[in-house]
Protein backbone atom coordinates (compact mmCIF):
# COMPACT_ATOMS: atom_id res chain seq x y z
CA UNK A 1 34.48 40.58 52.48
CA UNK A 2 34.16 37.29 50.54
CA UNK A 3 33.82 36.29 47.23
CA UNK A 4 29.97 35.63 47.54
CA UNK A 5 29.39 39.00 49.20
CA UNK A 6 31.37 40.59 46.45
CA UNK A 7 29.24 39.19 43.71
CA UNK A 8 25.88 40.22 45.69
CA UNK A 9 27.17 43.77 45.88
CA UNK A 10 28.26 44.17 42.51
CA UNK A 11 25.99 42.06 40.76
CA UNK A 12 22.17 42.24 40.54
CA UNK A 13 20.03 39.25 40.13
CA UNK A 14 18.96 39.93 36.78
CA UNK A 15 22.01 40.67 35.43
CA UNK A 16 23.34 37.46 36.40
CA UNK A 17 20.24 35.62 35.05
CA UNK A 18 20.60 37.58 31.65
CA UNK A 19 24.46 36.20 32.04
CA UNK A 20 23.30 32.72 32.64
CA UNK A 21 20.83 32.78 29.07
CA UNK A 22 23.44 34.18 27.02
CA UNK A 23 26.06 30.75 27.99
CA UNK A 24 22.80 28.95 27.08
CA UNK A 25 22.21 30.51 23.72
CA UNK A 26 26.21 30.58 22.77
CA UNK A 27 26.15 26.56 23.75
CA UNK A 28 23.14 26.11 21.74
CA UNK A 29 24.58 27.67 18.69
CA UNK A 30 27.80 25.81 18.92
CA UNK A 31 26.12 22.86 19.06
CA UNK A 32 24.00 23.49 15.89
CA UNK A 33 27.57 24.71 14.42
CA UNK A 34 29.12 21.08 14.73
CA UNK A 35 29.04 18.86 12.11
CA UNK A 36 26.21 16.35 11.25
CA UNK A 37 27.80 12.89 12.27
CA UNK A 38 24.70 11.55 9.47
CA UNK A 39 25.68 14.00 6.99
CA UNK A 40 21.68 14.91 6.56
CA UNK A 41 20.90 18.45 6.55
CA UNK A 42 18.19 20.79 6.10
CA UNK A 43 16.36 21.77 2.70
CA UNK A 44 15.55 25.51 2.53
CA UNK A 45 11.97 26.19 3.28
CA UNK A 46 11.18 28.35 0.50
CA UNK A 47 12.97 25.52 -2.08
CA UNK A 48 11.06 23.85 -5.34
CA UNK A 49 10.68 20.67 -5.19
CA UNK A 50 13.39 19.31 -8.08
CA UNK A 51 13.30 19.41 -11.52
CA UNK A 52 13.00 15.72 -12.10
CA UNK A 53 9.84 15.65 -10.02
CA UNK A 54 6.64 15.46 -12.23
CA UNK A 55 3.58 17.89 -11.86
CA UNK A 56 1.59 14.83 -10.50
CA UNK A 57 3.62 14.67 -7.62
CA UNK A 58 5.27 17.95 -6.77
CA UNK A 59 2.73 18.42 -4.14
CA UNK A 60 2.51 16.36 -1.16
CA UNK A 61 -1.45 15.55 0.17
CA UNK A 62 0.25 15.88 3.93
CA UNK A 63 2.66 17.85 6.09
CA UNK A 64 6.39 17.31 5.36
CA UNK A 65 9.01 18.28 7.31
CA UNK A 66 12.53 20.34 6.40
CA UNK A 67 14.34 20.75 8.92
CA UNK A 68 17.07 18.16 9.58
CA UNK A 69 15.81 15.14 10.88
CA UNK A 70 18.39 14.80 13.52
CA UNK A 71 16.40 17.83 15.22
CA UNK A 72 14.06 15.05 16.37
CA UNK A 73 16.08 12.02 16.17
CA UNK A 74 18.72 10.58 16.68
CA UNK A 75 19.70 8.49 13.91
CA UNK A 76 22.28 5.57 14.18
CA UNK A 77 23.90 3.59 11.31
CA UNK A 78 22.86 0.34 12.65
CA UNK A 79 20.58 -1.15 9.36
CA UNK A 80 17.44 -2.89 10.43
CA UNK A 81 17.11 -4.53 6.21
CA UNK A 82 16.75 -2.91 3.14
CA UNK A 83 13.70 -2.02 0.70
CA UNK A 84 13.46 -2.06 -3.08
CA UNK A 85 14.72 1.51 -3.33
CA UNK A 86 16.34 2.23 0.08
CA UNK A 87 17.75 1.26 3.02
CA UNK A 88 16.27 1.02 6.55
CA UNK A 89 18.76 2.41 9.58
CA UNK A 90 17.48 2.59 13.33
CA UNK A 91 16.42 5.61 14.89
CA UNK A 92 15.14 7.56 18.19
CA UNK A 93 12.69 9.66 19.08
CA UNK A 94 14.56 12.39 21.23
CA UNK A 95 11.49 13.17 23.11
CA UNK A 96 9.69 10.33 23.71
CA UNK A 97 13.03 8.03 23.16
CA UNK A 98 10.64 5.58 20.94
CA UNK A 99 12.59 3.01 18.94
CA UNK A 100 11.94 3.89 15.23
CA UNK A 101 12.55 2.52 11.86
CA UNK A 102 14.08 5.04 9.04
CA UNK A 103 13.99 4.54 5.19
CA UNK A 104 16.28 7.00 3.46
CA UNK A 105 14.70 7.36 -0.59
CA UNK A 106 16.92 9.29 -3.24
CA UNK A 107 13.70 11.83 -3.78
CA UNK A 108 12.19 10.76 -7.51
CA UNK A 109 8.61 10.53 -8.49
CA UNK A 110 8.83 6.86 -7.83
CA UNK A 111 9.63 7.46 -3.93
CA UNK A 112 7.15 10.17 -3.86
CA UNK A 113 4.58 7.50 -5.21
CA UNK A 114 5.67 4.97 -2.57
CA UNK A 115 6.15 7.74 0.28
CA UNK A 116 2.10 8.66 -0.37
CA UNK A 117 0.80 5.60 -0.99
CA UNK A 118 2.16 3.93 2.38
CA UNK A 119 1.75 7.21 3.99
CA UNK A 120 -2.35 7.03 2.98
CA UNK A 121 -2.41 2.49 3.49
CA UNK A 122 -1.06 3.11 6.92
CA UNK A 123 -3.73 5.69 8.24
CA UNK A 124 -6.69 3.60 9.54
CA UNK A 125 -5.37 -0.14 9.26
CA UNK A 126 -3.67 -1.85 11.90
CA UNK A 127 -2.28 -4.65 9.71
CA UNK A 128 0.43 -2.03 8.14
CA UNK A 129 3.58 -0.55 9.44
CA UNK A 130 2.28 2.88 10.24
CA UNK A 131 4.49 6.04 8.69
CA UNK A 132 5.10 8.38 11.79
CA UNK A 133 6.93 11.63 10.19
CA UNK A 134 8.49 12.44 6.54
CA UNK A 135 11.25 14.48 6.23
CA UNK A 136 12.84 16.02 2.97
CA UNK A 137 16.10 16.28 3.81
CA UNK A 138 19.91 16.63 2.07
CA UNK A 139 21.68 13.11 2.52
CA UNK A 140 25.12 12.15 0.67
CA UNK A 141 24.92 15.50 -1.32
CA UNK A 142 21.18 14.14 -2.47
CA UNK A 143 17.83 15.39 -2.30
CA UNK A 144 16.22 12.86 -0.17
CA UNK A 145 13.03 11.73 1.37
CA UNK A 146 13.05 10.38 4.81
CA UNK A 147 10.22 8.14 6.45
CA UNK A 148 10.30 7.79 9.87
CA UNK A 149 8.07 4.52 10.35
CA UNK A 150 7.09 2.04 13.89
CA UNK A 151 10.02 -0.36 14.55
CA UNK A 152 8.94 -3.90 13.98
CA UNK A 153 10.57 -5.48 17.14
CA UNK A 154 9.12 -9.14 16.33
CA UNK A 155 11.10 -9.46 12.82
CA UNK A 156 10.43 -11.06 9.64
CA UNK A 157 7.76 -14.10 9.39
CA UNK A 158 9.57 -16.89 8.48
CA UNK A 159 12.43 -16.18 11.15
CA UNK A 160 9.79 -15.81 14.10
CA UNK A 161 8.44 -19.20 12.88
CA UNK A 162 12.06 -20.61 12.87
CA UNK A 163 12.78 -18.99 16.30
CA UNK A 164 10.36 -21.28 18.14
CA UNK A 165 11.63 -23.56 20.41
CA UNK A 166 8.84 -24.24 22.64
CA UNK A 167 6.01 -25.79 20.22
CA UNK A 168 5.38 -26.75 16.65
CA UNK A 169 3.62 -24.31 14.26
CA UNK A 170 0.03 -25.21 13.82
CA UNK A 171 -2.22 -25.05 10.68
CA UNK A 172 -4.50 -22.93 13.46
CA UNK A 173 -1.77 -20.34 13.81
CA UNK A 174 -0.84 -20.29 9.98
CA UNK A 175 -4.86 -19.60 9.39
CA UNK A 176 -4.31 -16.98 12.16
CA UNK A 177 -1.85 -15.31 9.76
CA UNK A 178 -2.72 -15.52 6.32
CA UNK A 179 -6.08 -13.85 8.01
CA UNK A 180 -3.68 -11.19 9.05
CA UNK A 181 -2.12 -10.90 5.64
CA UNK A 182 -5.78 -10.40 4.12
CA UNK A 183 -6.47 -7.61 6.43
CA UNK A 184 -3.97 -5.67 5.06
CA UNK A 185 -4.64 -6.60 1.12
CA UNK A 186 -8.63 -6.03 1.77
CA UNK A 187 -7.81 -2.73 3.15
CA UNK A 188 -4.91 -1.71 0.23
CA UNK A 189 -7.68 -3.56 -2.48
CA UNK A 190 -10.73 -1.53 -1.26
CA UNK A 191 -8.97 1.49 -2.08
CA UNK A 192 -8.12 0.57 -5.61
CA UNK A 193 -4.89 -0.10 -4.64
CA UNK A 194 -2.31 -3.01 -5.46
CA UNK A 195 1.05 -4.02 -3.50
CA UNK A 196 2.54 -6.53 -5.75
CA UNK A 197 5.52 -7.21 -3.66
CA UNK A 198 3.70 -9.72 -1.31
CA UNK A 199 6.50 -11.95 0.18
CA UNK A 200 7.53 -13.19 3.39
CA UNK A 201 10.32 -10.43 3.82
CA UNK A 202 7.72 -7.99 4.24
CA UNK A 203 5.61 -9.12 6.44
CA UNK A 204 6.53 -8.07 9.89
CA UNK A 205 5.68 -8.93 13.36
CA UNK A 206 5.26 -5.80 16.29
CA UNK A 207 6.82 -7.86 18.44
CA UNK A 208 8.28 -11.13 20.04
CA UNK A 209 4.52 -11.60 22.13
CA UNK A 210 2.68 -14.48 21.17
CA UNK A 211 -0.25 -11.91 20.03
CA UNK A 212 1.82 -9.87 18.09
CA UNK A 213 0.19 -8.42 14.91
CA UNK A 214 1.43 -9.46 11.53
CA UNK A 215 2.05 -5.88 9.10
CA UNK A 216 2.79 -5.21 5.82
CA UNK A 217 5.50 -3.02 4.81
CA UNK A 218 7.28 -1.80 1.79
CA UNK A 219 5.55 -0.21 -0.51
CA UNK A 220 7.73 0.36 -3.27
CA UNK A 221 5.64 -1.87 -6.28
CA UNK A 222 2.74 -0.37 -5.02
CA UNK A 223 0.40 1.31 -7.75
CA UNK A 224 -3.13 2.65 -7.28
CA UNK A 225 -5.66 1.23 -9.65
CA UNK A 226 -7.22 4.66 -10.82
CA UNK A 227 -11.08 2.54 -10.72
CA UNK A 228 -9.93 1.21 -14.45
CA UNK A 229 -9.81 -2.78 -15.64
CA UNK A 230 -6.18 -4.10 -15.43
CA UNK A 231 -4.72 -0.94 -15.33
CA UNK A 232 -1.07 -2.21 -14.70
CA UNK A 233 1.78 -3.10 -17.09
CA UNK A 234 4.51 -2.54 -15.33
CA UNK A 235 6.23 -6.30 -14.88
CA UNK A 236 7.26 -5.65 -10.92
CA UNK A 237 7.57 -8.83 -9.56
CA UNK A 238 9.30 -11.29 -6.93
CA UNK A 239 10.16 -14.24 -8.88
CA UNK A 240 9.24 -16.69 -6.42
CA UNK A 241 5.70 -15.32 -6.06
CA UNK A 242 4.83 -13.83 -9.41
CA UNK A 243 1.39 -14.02 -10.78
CA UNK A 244 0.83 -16.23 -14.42
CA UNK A 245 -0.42 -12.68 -15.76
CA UNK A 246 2.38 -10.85 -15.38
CA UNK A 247 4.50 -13.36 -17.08
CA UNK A 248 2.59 -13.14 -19.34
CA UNK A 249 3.36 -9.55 -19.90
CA UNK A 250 -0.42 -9.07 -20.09
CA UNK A 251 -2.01 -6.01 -18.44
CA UNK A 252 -2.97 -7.05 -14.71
CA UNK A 253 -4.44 -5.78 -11.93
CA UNK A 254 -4.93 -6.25 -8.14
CA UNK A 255 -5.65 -10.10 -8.24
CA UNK A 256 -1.57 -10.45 -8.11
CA UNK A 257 -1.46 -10.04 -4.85
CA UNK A 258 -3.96 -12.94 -4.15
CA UNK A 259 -1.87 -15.21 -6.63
CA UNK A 260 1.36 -14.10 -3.91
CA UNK A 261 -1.17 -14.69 -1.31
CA UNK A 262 -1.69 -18.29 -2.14
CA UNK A 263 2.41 -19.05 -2.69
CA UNK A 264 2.96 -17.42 0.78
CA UNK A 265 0.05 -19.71 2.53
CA UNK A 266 1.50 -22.62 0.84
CA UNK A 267 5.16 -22.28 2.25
CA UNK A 268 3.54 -21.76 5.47
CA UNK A 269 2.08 -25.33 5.22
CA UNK A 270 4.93 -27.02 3.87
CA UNK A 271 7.78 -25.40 4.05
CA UNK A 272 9.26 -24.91 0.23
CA UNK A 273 7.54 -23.06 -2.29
CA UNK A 274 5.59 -24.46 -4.70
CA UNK A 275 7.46 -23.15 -7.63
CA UNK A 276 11.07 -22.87 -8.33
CA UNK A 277 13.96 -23.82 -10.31
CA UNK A 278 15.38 -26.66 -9.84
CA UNK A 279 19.53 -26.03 -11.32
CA UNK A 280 18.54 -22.48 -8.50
CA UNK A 281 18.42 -20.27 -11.47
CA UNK A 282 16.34 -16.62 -10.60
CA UNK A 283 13.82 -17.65 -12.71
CA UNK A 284 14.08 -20.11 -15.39
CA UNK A 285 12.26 -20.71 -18.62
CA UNK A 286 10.96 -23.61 -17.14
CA UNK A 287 9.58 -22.33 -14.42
CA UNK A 288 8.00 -19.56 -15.43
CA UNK A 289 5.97 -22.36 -17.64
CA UNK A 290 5.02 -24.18 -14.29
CA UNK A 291 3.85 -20.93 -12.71
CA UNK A 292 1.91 -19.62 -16.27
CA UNK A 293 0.38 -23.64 -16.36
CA UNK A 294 -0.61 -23.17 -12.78
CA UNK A 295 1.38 -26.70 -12.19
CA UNK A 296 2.57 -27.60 -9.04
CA UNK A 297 1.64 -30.70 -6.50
CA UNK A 298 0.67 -31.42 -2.47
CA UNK A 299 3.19 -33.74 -1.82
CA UNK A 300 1.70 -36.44 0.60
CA UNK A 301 4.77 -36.46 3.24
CA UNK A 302 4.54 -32.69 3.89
CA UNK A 303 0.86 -32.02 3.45
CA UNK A 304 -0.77 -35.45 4.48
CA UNK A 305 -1.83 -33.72 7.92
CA UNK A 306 -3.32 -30.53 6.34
CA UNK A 307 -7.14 -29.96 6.19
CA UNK A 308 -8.28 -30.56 2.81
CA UNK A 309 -10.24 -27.03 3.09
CA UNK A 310 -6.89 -25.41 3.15
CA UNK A 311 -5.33 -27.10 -0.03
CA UNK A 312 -8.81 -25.94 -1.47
CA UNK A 313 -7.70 -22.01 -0.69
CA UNK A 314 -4.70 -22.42 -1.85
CA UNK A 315 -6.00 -23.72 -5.17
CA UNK A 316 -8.48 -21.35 -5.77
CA UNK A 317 -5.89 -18.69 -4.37
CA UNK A 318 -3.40 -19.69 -7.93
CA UNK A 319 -6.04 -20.21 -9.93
CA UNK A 320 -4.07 -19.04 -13.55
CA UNK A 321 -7.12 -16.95 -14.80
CA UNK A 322 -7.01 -13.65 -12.57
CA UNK A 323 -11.08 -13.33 -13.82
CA UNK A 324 -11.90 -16.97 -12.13
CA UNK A 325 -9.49 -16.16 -8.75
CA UNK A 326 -11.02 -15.60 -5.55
CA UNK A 327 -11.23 -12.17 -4.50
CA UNK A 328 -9.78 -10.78 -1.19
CA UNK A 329 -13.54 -10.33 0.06
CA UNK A 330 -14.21 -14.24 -0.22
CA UNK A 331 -11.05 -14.89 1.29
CA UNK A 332 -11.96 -13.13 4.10
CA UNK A 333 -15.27 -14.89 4.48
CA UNK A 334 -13.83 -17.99 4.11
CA UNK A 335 -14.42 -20.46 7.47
CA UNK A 336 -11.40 -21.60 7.28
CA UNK A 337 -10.28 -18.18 8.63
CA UNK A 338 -13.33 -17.57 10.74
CA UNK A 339 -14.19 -21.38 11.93
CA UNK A 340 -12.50 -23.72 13.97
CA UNK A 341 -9.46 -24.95 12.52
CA UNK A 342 -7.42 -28.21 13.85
CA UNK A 343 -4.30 -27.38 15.67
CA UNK A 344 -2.47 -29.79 13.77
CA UNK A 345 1.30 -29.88 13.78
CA UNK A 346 2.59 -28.52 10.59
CA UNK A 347 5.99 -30.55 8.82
CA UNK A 348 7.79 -26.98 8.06
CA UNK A 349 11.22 -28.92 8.18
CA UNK A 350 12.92 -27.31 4.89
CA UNK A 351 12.54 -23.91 6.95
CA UNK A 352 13.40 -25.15 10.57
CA UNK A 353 16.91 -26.98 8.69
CA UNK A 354 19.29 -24.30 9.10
CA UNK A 355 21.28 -25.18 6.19
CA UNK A 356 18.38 -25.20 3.70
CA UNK A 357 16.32 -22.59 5.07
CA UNK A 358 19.90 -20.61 4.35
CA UNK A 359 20.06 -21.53 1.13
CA UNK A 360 16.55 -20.71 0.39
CA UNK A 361 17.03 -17.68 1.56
CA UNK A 362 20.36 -17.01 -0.83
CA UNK A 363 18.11 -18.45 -4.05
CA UNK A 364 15.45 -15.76 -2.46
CA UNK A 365 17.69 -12.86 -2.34
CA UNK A 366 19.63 -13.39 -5.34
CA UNK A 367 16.38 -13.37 -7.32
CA UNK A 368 15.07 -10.48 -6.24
CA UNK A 369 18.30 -8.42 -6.90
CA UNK A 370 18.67 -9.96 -10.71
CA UNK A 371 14.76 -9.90 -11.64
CA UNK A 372 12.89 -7.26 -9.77
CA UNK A 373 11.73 -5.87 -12.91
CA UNK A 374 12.84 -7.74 -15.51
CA UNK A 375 11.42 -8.20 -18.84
CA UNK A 376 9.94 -11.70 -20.04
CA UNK A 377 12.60 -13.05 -22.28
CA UNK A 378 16.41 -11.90 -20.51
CA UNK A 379 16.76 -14.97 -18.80
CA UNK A 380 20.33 -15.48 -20.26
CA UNK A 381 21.64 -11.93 -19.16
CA UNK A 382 20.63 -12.98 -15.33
CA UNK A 383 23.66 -12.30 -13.41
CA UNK A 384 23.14 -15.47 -11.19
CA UNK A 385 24.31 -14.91 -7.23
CA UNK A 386 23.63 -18.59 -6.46
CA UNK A 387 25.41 -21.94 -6.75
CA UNK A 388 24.86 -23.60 -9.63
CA UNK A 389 23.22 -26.63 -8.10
CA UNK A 390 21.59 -25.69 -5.02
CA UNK A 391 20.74 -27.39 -1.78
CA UNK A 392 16.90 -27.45 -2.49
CA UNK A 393 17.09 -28.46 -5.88
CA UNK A 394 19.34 -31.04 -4.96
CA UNK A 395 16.84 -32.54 -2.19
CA UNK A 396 14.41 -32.19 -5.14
CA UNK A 397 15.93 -34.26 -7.24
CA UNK A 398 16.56 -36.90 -4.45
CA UNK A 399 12.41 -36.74 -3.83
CA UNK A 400 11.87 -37.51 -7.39
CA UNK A 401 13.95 -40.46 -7.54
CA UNK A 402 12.48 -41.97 -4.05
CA UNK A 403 9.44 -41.13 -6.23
CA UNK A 404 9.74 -42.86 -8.79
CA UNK A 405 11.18 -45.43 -7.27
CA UNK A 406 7.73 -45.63 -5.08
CA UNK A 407 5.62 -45.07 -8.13
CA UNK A 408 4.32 -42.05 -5.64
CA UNK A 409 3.59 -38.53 -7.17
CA UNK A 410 6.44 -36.00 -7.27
CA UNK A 411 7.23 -34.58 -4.06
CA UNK A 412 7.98 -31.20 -5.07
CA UNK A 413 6.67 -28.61 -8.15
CA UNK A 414 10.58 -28.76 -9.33
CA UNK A 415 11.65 -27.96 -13.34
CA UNK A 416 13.11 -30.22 -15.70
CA UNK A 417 15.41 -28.39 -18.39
């Protein structure tokens, strides 16, 4: 008699079936027994939220999960940038094997705030990075929140403008997506709610398609208005695209973001912003002067070739009195978003040069890690991360002496300290 007859005789179907579950279960449990290669685990159901947490935000208005994230995804260490309170790592959807984005928060009533208030701008606008799943999770011996978000495939919007080979950015396609960026703000303004952190590094395409959609993401500064006149203090702020107001150290609200708005549409145009220091400084006292006066130029060798309709935006768009600027609705009436606008060529050299649009980006970064909230007068305890004479305010100063020289109007909105 063979082996196969043996087992037939001796063992009955079910028996062997029953045998087969139980290697299933004891392989299922050993797997949950290995270690977490992410080192995020599990919160206990039935746990409080922590002590540091405030009543106001104890409670979340939607469905959190606590069971380790890794249940559903697979999370790598690869790091896809990093926010104003946390870093963003890759991640997978097991089931569906979607490509997702993952911001890990240190769980504090500010990440709560920012957790709900991009959880609640996402739902119902297209121009936002939607939030797919929170988790509250153990990470690095921490109570943490995790936000599973869409992966933005198309990158930030200054390095998809740089990436094109093929044709030269239009004033038609930079129309295209300021109107994109006011989609978002209308949506985030009509419900009483304010980003400030508007900025190029968080605006994010879906993907590499020529009709990708533009979205806003991060929403760490953001801060619902509660329905009350200029009901923010806080000073949160990019340096580079700070409203007059909140220099100002004045109680602001919402128009801010239509103030960052108008610096973001002018780089767009030209290239360079139209306010920064020129010995590359985070923020100087000088230029926080030029951005408080409202002062800055349209150089005629950059912006000679844009419609006069869109300097007139951008005017109206830093407009120092946060009473007299436009509002997000008239922006989004405006023709020039809605008309026909020229497909002129757009001079964006001082982003398509490698070496300055570098350097721009080092001034950039370096501000935003020594100023994001800084008060109005510690200039001098500004831990600078940039050269002390930098590329772009060296081709500054070389436009003001061909200036002069021309008796032509500066070419750039530069300081002199």
């Amino acid at each position: 008699m063979g082996i196969r007859d043996l087992l037939r005789k001796y063992i009955k179907p079910n028996e062997s079936s029953s045998c087969s579950n139980k290697n299933e279960k004891v392989t299922t449990q050993s797997q949950q027994q290995k270690p977490n290669p992410c080192g995020i685990l599990a919160v206990d159901l039935n746990a409080s939220a922590p002590t540091n947490i405030s009543e106001k935000y104890r409670q979340f208005p939607f469905p959190t999960h606590r069971n380790a994230i890794t249940d559903e995804y697979e999370v790598s260490k690869e790091s896809l940038g990093v926010g104003i309170n946390g870093k963003v790592l890759t991640c997978w959807q097991r089931e569906t094997k979607r490509k997702c984005a993952l911001k890990i928060l240190k769980d504090s009533d500010k990440a709560r705030r920012e957790v709900i208030l991009h959880k609640k701008a996402s739902d119902g606008c297209e121009y936002i990075v939607s939030v797919l799943d929170v988790y509250e999770n153990i990470y690095a011996s921490n109570r943490c929140l995790l936000i599973v978000m869409e992966c933005m495939e198309g990158g930030e919007l200054f390095n998809r403008i740089r990436d094109r080979q093929d044709k030269p950015f239009t004033e038609r396609e930079a129309a295209n997506t300021i109107l994109m960026i006011a989609k978002a703000v209308a949506h985030l303004h009509h419900m009483d709610m304010a980003h400030r952190d508007l900025k190029p590094e968080n605006l994010l395409f879906t993907s590499t398609a020529d009709d990708a959609i533009l979205k806003l993401t991060d929403f760490g500064f953001a801060k619902e208005g509660n329905n009350e006149q200029r009901p923010l203090n806080t000073p949160c702020y990019t340096p580079y695209y700070v409203a007059p107001e909140i220099l100002s150290n004045d109680k602001y609200d919402k128009a801010c973001d239509i103030w960052s708005m108008g610096v973001i549409m002018y780089i767009l145009l030209c290239g360079y912003p139209p306010f920064f220091s020129i010995h590359g400084g985070a923020i100087s006292a000088g230029m926080k002067t030029k951005i408080k006066a409202g002062e800055y130029q349209f150089p005629k060798a950059e912006w000679k070739n844009v419609s006069q309709e869109a300097k007139s935006i951008i005017q109206k768009m830093l407009t120092v009195d946060p009473a007299a600027r436009v509002t997000i609705d008239w922006i989004l009436r405006c023709s020039w978003f809605t008309g026909t606008v020229p497909e002129t060529p757009i001079d964006i050299r001082s982003i398509l040069d490698a070496d300055n649009f570098e350097q721009m980006r080092v001034e950039i970064a370096a501000a935003n890690h020594a100023q994001r909230r800084a008060d109005v007068e510690e200039d001098e305890n500004i831990d600078l991360l940039t050269p002390s004479k930098s590329r772009i305010a060296q081709r500054a100063a070389k436009r003001q002496r061909q200036a002069v020289a021309e008796t032509i109007p500066e070419s750039l909105s530069h300081i002199e300290e």
